[in-house]
C-alpha atoms as a PDB file:
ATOM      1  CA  UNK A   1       0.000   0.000   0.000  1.00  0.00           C
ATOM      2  CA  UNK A   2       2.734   2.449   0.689  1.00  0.00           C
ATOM      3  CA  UNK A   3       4.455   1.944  -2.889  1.00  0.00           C
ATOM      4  CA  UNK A   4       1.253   2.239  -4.408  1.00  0.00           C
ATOM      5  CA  UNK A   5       0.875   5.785  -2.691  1.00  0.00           C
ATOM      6  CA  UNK A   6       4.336   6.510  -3.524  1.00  0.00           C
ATOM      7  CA  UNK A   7       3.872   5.987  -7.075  1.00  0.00           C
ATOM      8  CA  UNK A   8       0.611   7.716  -6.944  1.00  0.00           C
ATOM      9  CA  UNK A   9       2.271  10.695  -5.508  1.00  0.00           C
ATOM     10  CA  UNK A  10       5.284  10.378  -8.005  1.00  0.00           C
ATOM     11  CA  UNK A  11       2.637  10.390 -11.144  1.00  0.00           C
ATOM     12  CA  UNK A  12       0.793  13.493  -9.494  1.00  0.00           C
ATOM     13  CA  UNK A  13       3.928  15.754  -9.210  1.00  0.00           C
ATOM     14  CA  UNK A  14       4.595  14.791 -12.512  1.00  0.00           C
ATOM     15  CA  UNK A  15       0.980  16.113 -13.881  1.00  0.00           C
ATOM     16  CA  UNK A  16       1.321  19.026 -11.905  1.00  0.00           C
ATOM     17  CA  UNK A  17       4.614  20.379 -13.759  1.00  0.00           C
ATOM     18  CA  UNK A  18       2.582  20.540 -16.652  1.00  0.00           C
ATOM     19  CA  UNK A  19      -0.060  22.738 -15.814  1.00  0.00           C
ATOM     20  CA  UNK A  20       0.166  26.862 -15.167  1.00  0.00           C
ATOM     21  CA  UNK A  21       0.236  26.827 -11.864  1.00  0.00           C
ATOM     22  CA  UNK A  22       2.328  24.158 -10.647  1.00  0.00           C
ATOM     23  CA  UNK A  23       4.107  26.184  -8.263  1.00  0.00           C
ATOM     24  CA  UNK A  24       1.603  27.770  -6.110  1.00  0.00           C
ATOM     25  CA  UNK A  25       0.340  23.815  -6.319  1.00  0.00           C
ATOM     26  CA  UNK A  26       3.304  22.389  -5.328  1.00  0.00           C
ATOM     27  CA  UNK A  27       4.098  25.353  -2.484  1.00  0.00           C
ATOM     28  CA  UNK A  28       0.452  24.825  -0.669  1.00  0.00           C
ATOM     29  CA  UNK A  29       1.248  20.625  -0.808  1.00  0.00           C
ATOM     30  CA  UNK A  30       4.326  21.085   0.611  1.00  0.00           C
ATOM     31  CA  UNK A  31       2.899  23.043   3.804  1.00  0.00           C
ATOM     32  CA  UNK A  32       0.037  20.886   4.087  1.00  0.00           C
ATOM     33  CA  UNK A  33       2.952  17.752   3.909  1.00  0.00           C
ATOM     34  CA  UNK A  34       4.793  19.227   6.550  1.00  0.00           C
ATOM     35  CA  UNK A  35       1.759  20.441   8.707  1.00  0.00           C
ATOM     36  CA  UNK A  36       0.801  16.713   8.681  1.00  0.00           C
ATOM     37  CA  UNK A  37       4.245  15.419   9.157  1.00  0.00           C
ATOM     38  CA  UNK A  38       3.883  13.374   5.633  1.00  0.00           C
ATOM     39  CA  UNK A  39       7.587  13.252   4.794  1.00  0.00           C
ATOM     40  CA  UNK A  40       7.347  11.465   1.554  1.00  0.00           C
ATOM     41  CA  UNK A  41       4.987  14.314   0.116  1.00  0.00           C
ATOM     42  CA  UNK A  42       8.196  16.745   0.668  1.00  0.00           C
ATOM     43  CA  UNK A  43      10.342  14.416  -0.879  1.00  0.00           C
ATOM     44  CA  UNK A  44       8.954  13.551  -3.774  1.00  0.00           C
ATOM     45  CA  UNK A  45       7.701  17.804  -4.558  1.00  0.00           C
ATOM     46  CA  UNK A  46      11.579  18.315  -4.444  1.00  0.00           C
ATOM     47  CA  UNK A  47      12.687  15.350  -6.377  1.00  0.00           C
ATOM     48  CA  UNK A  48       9.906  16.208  -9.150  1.00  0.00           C
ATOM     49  CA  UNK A  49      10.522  20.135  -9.207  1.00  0.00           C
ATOM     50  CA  UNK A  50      14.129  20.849  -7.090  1.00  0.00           C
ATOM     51  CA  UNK A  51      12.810  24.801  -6.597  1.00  0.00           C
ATOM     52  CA  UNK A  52      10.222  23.619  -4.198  1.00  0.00           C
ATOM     53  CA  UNK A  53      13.778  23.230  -1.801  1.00  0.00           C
ATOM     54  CA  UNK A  54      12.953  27.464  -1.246  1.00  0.00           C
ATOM     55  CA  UNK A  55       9.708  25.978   0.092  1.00  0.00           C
ATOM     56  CA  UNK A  56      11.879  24.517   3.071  1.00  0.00           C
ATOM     57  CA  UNK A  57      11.586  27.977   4.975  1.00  0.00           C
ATOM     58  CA  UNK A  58      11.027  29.618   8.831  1.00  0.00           C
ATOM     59  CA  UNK A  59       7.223  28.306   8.479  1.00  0.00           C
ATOM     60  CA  UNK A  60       8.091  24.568   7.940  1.00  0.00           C
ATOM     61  CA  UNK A  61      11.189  24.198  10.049  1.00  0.00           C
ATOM     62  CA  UNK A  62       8.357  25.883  12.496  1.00  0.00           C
ATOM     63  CA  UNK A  63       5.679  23.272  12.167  1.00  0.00           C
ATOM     64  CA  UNK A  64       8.461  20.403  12.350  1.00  0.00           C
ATOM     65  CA  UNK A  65       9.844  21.477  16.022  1.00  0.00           C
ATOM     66  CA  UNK A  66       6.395  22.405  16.981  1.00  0.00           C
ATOM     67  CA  UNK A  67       5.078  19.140  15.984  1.00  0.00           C
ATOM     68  CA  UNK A  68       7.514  16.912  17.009  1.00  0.00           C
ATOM     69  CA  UNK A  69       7.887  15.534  13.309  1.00  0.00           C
ATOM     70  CA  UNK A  70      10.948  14.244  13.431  1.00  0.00           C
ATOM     71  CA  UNK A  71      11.128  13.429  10.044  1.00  0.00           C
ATOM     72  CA  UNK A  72      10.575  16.892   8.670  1.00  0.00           C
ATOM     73  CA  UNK A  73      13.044  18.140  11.024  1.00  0.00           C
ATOM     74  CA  UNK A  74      15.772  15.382   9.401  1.00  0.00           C
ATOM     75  CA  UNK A  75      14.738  16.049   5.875  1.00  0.00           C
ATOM     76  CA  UNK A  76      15.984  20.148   6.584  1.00  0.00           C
ATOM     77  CA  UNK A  77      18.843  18.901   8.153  1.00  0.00           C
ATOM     78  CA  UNK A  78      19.940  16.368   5.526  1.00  0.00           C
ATOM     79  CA  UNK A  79      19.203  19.858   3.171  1.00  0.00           C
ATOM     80  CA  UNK A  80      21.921  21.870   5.126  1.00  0.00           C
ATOM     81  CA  UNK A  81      19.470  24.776   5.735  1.00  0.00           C
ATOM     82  CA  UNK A  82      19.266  23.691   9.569  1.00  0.00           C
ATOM     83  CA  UNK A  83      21.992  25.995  10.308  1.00  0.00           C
ATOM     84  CA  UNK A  84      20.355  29.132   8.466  1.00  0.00           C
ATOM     85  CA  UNK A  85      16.476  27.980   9.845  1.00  0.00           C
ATOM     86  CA  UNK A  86      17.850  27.838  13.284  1.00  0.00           C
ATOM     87  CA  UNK A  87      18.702  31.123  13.460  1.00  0.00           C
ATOM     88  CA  UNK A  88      16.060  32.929  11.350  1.00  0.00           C
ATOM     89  CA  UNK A  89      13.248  30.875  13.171  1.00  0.00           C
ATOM     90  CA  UNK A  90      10.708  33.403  15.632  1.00  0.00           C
ATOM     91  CA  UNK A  91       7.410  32.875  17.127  1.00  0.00           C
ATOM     92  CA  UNK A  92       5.974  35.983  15.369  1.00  0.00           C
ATOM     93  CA  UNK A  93       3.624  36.210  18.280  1.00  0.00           C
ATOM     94  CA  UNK A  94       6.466  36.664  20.903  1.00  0.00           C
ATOM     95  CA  UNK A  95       9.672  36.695  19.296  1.00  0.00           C
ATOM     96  CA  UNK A  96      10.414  33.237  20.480  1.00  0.00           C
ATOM     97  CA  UNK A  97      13.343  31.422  18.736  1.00  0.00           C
ATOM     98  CA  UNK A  98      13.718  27.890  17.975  1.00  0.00           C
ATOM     99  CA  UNK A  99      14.472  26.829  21.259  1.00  0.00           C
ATOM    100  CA  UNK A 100      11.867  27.917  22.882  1.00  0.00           C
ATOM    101  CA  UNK A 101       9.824  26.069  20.614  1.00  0.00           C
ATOM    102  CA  UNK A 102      11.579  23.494  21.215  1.00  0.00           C
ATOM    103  CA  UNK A 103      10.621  24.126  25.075  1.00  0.00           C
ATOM    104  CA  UNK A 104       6.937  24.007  24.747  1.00  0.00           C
ATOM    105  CA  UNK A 105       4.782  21.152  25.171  1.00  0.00           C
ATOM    106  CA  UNK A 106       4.255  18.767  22.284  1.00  0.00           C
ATOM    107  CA  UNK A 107       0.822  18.934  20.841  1.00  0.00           C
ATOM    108  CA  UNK A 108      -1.802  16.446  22.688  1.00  0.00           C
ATOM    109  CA  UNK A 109      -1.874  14.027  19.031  1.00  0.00           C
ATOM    110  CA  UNK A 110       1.823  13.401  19.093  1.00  0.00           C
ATOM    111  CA  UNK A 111       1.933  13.379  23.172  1.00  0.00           C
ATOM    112  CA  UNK A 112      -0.367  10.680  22.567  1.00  0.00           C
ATOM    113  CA  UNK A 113       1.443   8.334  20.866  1.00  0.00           C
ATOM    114  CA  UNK A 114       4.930   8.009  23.691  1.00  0.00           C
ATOM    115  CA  UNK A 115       3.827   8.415  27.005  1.00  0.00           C
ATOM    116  CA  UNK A 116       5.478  10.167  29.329  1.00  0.00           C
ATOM    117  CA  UNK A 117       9.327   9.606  30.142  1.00  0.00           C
ATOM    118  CA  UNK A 118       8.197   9.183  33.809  1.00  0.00           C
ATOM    119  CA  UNK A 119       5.440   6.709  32.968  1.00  0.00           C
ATOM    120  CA  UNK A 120       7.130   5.522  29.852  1.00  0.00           C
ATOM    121  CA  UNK A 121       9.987   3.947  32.143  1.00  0.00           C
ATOM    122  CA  UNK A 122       7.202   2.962  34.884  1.00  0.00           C
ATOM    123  CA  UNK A 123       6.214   0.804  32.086  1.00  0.00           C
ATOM    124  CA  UNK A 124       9.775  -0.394  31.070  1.00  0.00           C
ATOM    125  CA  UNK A 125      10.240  -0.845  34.553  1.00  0.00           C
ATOM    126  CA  UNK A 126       7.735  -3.315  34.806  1.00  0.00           C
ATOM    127  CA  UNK A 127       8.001  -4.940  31.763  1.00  0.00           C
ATOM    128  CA  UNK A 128      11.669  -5.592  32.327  1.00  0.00           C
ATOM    129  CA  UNK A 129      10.812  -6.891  35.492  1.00  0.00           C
ATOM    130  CA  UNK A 130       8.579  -9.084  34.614  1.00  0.00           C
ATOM    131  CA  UNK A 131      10.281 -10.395  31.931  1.00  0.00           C
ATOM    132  CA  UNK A 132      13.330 -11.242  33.506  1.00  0.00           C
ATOM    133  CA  UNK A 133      11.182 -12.820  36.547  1.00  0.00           C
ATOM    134  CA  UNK A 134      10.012 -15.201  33.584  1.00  0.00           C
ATOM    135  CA  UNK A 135      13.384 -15.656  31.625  1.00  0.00           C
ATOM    136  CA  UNK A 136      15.201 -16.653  35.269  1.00  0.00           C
ATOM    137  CA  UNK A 137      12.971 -18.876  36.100  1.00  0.00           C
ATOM    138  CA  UNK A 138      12.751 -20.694  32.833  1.00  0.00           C
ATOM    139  CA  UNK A 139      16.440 -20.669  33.033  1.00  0.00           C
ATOM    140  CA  UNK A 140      16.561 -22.054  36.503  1.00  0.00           C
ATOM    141  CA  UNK A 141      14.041 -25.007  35.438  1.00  0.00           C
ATOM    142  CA  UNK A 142      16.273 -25.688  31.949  1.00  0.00           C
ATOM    143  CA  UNK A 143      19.753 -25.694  33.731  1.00  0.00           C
ATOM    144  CA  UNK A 144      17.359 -28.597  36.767  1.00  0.00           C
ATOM    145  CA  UNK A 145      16.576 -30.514  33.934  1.00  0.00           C
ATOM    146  CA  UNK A 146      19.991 -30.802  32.256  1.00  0.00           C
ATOM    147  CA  UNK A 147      21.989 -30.973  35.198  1.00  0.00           C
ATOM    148  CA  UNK A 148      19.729 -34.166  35.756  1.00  0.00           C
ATOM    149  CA  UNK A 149      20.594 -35.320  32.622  1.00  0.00           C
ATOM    150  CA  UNK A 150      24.337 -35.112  33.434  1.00  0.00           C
ATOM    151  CA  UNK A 151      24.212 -37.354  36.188  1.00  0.00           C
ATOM    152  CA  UNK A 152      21.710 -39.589  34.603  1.00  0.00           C
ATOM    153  CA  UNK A 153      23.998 -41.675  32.152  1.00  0.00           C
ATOM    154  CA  UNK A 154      21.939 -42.993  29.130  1.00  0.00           C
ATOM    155  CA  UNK A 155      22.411 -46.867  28.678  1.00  0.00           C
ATOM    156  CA  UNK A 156      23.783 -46.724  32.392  1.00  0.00           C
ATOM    157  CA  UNK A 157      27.374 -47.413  33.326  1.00  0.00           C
ATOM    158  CA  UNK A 158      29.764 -50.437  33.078  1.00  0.00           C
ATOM    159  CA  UNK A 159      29.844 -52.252  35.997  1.00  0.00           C
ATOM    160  CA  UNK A 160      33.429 -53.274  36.347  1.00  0.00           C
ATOM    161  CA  UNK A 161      35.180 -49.890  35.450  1.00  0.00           C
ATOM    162  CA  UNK A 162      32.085 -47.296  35.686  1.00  0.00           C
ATOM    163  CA  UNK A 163      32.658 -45.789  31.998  1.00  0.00           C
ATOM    164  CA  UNK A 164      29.346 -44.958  30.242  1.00  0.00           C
ATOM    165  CA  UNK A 165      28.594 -47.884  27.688  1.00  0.00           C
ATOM    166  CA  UNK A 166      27.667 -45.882  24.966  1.00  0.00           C
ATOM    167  CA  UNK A 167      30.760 -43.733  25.766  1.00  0.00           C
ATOM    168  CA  UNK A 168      32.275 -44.836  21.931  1.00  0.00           C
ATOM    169  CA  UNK A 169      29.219 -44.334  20.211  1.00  0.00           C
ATOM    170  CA  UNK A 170      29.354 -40.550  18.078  1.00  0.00           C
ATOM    171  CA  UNK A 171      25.356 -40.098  19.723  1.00  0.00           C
ATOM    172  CA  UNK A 172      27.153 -39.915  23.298  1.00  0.00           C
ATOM    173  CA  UNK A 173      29.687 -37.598  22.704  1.00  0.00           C
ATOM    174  CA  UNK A 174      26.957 -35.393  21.091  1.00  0.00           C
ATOM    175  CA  UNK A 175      24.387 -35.716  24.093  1.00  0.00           C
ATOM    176  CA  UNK A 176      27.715 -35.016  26.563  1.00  0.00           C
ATOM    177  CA  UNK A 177      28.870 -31.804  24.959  1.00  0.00           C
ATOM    178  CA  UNK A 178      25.533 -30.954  24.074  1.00  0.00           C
ATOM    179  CA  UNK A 179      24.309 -31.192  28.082  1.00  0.00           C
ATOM    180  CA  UNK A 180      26.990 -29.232  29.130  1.00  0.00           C
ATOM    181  CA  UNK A 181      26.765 -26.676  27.152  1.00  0.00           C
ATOM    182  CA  UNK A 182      22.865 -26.369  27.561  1.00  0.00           C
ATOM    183  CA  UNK A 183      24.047 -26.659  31.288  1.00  0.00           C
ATOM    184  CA  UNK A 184      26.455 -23.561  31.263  1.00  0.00           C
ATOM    185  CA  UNK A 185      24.400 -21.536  29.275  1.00  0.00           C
ATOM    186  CA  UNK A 186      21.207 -21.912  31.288  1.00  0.00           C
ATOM    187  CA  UNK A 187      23.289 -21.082  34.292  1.00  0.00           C
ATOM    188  CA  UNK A 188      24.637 -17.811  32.169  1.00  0.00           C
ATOM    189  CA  UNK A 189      20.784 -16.701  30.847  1.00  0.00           C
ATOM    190  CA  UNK A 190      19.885 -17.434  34.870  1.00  0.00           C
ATOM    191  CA  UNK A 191      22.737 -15.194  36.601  1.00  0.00           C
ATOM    192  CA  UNK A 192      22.397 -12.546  33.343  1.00  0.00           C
ATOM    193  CA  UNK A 193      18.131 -12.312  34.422  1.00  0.00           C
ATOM    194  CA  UNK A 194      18.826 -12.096  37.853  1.00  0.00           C
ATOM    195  CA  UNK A 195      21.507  -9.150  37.510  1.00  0.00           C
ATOM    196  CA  UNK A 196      18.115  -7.318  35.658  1.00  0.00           C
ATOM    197  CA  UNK A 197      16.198  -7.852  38.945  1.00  0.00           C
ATOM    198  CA  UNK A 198      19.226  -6.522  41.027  1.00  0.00           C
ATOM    199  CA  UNK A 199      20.466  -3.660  39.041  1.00  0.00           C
ATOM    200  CA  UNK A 200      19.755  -0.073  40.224  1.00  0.00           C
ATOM    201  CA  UNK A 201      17.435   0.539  37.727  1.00  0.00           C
ATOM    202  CA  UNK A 202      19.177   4.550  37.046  1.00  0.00           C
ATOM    203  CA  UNK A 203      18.203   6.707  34.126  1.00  0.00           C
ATOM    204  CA  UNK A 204      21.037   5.418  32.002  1.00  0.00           C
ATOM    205  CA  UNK A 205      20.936   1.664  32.489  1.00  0.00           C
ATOM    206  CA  UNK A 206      17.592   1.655  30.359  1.00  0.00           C
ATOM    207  CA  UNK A 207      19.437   3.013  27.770  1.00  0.00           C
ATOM    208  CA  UNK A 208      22.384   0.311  27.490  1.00  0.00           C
ATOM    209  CA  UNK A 209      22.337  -1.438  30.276  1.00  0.00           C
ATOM    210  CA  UNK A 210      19.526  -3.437  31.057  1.00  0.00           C
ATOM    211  CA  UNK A 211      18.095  -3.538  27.230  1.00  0.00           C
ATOM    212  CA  UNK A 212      22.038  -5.199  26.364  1.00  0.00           C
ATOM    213  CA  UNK A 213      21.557  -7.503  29.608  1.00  0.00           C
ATOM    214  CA  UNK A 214      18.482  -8.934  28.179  1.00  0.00           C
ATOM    215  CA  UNK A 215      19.624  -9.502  24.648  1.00  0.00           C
ATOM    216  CA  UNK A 216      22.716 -11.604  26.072  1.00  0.00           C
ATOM    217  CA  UNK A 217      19.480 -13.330  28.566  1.00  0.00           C
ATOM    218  CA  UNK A 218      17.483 -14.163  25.299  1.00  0.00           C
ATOM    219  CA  UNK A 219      20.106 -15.337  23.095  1.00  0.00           C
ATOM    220  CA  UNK A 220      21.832 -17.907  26.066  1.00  0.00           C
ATOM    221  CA  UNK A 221      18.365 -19.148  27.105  1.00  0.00           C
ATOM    222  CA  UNK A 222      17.844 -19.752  23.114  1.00  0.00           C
ATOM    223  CA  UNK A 223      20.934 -21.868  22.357  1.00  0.00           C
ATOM    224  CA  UNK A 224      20.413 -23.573  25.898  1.00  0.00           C
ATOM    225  CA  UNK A 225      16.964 -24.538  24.865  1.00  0.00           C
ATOM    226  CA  UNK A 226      18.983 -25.678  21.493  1.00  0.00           C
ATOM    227  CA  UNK A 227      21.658 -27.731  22.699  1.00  0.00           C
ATOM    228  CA  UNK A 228      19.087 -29.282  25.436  1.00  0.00           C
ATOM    229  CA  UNK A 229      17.060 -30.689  22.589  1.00  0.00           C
ATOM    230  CA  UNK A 230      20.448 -31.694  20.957  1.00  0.00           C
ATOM    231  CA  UNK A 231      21.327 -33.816  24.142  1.00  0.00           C
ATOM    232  CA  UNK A 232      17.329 -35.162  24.477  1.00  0.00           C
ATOM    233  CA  UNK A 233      17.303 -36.428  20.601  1.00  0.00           C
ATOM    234  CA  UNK A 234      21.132 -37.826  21.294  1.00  0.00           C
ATOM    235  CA  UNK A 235      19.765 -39.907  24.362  1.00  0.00           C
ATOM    236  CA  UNK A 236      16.804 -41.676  22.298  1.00  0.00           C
ATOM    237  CA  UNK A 237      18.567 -42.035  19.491  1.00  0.00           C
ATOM    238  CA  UNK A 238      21.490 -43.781  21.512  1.00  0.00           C
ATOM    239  CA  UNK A 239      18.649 -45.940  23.645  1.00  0.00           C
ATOM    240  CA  UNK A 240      16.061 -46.641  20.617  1.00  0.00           C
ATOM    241  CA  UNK A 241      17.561 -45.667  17.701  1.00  0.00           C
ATOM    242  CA  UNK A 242      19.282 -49.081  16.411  1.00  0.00           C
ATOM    243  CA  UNK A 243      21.194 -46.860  14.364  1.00  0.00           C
ATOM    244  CA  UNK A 244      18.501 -46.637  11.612  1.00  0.00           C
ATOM    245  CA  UNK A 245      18.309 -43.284   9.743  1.00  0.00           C
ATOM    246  CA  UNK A 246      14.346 -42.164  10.058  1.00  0.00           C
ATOM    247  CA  UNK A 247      14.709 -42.285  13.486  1.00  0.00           C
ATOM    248  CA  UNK A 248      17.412 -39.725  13.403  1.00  0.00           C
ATOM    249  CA  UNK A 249      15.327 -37.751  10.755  1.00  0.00           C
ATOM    250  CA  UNK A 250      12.042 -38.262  12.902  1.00  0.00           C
ATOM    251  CA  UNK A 251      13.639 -37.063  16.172  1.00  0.00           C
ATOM    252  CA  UNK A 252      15.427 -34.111  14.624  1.00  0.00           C
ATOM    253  CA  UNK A 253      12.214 -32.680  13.234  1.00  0.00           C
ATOM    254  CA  UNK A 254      10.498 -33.200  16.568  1.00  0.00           C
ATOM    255  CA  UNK A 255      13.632 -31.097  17.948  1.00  0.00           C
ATOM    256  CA  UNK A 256      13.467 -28.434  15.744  1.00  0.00           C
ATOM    257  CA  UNK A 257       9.754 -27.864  16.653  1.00  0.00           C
ATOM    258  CA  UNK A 258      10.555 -26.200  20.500  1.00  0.00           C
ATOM    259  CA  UNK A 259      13.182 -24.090  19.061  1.00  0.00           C
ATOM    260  CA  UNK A 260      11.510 -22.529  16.472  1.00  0.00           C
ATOM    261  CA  UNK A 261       8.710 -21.674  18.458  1.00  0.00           C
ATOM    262  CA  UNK A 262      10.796 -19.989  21.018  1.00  0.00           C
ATOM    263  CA  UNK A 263      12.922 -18.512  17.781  1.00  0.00           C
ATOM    264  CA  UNK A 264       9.372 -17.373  16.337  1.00  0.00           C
ATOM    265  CA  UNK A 265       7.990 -16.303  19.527  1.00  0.00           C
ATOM    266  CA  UNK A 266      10.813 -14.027  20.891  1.00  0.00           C
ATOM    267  CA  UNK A 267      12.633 -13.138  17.897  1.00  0.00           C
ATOM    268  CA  UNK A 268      10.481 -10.021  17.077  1.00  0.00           C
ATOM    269  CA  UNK A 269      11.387  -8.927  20.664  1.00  0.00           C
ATOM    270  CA  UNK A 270      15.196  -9.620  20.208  1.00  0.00           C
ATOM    271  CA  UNK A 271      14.987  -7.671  17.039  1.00  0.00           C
ATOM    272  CA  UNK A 272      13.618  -4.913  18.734  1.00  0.00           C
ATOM    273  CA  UNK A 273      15.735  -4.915  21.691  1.00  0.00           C
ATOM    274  CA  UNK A 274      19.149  -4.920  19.129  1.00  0.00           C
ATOM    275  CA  UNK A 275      17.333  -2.099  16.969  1.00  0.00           C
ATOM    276  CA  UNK A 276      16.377   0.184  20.194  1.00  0.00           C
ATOM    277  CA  UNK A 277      19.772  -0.029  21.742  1.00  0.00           C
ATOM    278  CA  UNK A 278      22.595  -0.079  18.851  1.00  0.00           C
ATOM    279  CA  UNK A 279      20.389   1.151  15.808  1.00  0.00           C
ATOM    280  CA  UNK A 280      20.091   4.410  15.055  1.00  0.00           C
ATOM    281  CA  UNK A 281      18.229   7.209  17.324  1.00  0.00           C
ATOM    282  CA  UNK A 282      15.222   8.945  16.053  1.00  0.00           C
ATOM    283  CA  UNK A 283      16.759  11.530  14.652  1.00  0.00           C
ATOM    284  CA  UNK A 284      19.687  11.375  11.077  1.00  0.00           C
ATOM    285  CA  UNK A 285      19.028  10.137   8.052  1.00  0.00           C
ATOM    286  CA  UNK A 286      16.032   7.062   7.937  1.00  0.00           C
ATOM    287  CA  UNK A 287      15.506   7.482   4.090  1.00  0.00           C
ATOM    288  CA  UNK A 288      17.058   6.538   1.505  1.00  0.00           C
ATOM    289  CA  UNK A 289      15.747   9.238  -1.138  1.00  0.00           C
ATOM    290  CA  UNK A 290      18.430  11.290  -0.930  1.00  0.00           C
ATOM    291  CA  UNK A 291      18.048  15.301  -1.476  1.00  0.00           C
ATOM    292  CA  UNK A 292      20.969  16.781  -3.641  1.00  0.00           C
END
């Protein structure tokens, strides 16, 4: 839907140019883009007719600031005429420059959409909280089960030396490594959770902090929950297997099922978390249409 718009807008610019009065059309869809905070409308006015950039003047840079569109505001800078606008910018009513409008209060439509910093890291408060109340404890239970695993030899011990009796088959040396590291890692996800609950929850450890904390939690409860299926599937195949091929096939597919419903399930999250915390801020260049 938004290529379709973007082509529609692309084929309207270009009937515009070929009537009369294409600028004063172009100039009054240019304020009402930026009034709206429709970047793309900006865009493609100056790609289609490269005077409308004079259009980028005290009254736009005005409604972007006001307005809290961010994207206006990074379209003039990527321009260069920041530097001038910031300057030249006053509140006609009281002489006000930029930074005072900068000061004032968002508008109630765009407050609506991000609370509040104080209630906006209540609620990442809580949420983090919560989540790493969950993640621990799933931890915790993983790294019970495994550890139970460890000490619970599959095909039992030899009775005369105590050596596994599997412990030359290739499916034992894959559940062993595979249980330890499932061990370790549960342990890791575990103490990484818990240092979320403990932390001292300051103004800067939402921005790095806790957000990196519980990336490294996700991604070591994820190959825990990997290599713990690994070991499981090793263990039947070495007890039931008879070394026949579909029952390796069979019992990797029913191993891949957990994991990619934990990989489908909190992957959007982990996204989000890596994307918040190392990808860019809301403000620099987010398009790719770039204004010469």
């Amino acid at each position: 839907m938004h290529t379709l718009t973007l082509q529609l807008l692309n084929h309207l610019c270009t009937e515009v140019l070929k009537v009369s009065r294409a600028k004063e059309i172009f100039r009054q869809s240019f304020i009402n883009g930026a009034k709206y905070g429709i970047p793309e409308i900006l865009e493609e006015i100056i790609k289609s007719y490269p005077y409308a950039l004079e259009y980028l003047d005290e009254d736009v840079f005005k409604l972007a600031v006001l307005n809290r569109y961010e994207k206006i505001f990074n379209l003039i800078c990527e321009t260069g005429m920041h530097r001038q606008l910031i300057i030249r910018t006053r509140d006609d009513s009281n002489n006000d420059n930029i930074l005072h409008l900068a000061g004032k209060l968002a508008p109630p439509h765009r407050l609506s959409l991000v609370s509040g910093a104080a209630l906006q890291m209540q609620r990442e408060l809580h949420w983090l909280i919560y989540t790493a109340k969950f993640y621990t404890l799933a931890a915790a239970l993983l790294a019970t089960v495994v550890f139970a695993a460890a000490i619970t030899i599959p095909g039992g011990n030899h009775d005369d030396t105590g050596t596994p009796n599997f412990s030359k088959e290739i499916a034992f040396k894959v559940f062993a490594v595979s249980d330890a590291l499932s061990l370790f890692l549960s342990i890791a996800s575990a103490l990484i959770c818990l240092s979320i609950l403990t932390t001292r929850y300051a103004e800067d450890d939402f921005l790095f902090a806790l957000p990196r904390r519980l990336i490294f939690g996700l991604v070591t409860l994820f190959l825990s929950v990997t290599f713990m299926m690994i070991a499981y599937s090793s263990a039947i195949y070495l007890l039931f297997g008879e070394k026949k091929a579909w029952i390796l096939i069979t019992l990797a597919a029913l191993a891949c099922l957990p994991v990619t419903l934990y990989g489908i399930l909190q992957f959007p999250l982990l996204v989000e978390l890596i994307y918040s915390t190392y990808g860019p801020g809301i403000f620099g260049k987010h398009s790719n249409r770039l204004i010469r």
